[in-house]
Protein backbone atom coordinates (compact mmCIF):
# COMPACT_ATOMS: atom_id res chain seq x y z
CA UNK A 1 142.62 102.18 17.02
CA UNK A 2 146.14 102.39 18.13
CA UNK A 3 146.96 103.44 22.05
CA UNK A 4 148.61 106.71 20.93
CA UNK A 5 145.47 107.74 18.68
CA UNK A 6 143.32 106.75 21.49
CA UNK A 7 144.84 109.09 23.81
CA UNK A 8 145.40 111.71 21.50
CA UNK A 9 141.20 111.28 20.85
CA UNK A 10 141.16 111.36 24.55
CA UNK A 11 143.15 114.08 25.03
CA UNK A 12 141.60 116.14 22.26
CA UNK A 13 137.95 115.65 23.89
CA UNK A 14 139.20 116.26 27.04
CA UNK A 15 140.33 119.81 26.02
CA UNK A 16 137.48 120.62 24.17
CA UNK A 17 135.23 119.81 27.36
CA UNK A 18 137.97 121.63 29.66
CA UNK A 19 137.57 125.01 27.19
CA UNK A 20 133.41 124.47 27.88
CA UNK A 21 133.86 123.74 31.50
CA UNK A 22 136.34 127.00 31.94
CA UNK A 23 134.09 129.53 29.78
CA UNK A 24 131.20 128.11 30.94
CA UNK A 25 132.57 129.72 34.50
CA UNK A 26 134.22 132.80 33.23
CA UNK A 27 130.20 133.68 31.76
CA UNK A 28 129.12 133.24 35.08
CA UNK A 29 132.01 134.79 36.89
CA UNK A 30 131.18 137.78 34.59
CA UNK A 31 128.30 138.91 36.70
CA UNK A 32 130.03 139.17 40.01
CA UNK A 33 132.02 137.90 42.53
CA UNK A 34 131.72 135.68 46.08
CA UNK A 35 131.86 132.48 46.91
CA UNK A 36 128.14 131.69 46.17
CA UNK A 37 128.61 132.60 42.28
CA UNK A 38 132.04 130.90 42.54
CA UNK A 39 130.45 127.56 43.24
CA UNK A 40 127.44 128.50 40.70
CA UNK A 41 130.46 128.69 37.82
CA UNK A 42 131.96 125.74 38.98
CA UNK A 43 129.05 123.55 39.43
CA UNK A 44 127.69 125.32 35.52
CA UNK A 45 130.35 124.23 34.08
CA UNK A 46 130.97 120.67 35.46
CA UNK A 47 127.76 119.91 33.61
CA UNK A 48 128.05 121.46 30.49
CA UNK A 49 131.75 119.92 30.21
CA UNK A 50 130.30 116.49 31.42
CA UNK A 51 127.59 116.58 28.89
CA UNK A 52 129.66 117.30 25.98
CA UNK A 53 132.40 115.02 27.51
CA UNK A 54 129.61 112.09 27.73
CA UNK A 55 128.97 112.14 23.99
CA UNK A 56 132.23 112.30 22.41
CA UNK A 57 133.41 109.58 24.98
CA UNK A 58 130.44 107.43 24.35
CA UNK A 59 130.52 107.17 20.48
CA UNK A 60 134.14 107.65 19.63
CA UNK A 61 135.94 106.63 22.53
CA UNK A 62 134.08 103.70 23.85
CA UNK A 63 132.14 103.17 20.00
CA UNK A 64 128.77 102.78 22.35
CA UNK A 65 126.45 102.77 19.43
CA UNK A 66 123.57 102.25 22.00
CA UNK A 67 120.72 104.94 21.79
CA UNK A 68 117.20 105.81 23.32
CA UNK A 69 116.48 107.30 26.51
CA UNK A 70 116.76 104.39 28.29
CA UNK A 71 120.16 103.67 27.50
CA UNK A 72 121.66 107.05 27.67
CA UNK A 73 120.22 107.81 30.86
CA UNK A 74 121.58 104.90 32.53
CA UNK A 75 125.09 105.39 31.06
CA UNK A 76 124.76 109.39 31.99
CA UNK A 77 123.70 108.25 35.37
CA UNK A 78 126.82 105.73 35.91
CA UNK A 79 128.87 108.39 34.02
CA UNK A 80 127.89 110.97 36.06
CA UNK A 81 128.47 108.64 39.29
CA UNK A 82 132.43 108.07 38.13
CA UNK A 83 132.61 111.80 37.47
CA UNK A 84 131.71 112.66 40.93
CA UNK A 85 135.12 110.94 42.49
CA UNK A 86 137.24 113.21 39.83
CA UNK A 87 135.14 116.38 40.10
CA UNK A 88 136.22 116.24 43.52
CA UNK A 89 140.05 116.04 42.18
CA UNK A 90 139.24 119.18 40.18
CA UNK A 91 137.45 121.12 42.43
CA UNK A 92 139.99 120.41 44.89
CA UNK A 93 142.70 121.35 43.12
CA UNK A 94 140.91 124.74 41.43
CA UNK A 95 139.80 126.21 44.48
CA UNK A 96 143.21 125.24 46.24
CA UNK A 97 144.88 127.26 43.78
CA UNK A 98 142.15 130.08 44.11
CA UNK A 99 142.62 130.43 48.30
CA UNK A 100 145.99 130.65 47.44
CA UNK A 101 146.81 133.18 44.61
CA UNK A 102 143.38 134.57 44.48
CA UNK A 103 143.78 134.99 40.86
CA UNK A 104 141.60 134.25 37.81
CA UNK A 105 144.70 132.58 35.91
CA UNK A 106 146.13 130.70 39.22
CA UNK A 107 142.36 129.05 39.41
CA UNK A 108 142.11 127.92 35.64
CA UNK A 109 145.77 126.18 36.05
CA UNK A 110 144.55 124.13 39.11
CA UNK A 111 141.19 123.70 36.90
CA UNK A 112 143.26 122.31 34.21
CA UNK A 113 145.55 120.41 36.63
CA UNK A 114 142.71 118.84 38.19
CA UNK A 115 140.89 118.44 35.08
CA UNK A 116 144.09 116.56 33.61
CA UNK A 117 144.29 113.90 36.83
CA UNK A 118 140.41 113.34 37.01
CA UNK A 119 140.20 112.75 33.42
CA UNK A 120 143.01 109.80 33.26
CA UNK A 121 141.30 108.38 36.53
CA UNK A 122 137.53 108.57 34.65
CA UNK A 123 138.94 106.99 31.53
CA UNK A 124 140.04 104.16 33.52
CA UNK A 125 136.20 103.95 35.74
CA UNK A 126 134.36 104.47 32.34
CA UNK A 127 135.69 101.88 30.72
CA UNK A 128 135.57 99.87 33.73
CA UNK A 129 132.06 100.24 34.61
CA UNK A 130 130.47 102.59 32.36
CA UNK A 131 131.00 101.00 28.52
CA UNK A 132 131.22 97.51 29.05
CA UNK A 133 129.03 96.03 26.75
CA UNK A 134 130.37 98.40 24.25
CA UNK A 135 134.30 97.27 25.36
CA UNK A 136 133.06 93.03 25.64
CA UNK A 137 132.11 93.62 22.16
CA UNK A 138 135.05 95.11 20.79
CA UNK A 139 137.01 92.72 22.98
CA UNK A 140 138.78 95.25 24.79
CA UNK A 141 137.14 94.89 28.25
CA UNK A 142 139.94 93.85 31.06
């Protein structure tokens, strides 16, 4: 696959996990308010964005063909672990914009600011230290 389709893929899967992430939230943020449901929404839909993230990434990004529990719960483990560094560039940058403007819209920019920086960072760890007997064997590891 050429660079620009692979970040185009990227970029695609990346939305499609940001729209989960964000209406995961706004279906929790539906039944009230406060910072205790605020971190509930954000914290809901980290996971169901990182779980739908992990399985496009791992068969048509990094063409990981491996399968079985074992397998998939050591790459969601070490996926999860390279998440954490960039969830904390997402949440940081969502709930600055949320102290700030206090507004539903100001909050889903900074999510999708955030979400925009983590992702290029996680691409980078993935492939790094996530997918690398998938990447050795498409001879793309470096």
């Amino acid at each position: 696959m050429t660079l620009g389709g692979l970040v185009l893929r990227y970029g695609v899967f990346a939305v499609i996990a940001t729209i989960a992430n964000l209406t995961t939230q706004r279906l929790v943020l539906h039944w009230g308010e406060g910072l205790g449901l605020f971190v509930i929404a954000m914290g809901a839909g980290t996971f169901v964005g990182l779980v739908i993230k992990y399985l496009l990434d791992k068969r048509w990004i990094f063409y990981d063909l491996s399968s079985g529990a074992a397998a998939h719960g050591k790459k969601f483990t070490l996926y999860t672990i390279m998440g954490l560094v960039t969830t904390v560039i997402f949440w940081g940058s969502e709930t600055a914009c949320w102290l700030i403007w206090k507004t539903d819209l100001a909050r889903e920019i900074g999510a999708v600011i955030g979400l925009t920086i983590g992702y290029v960072v996680k691409y980078n760890l993935d492939r790094r230290y996530v997918f690398t007997d998938a990447m050795l064997s498409l001879g793309r590891a470096t």
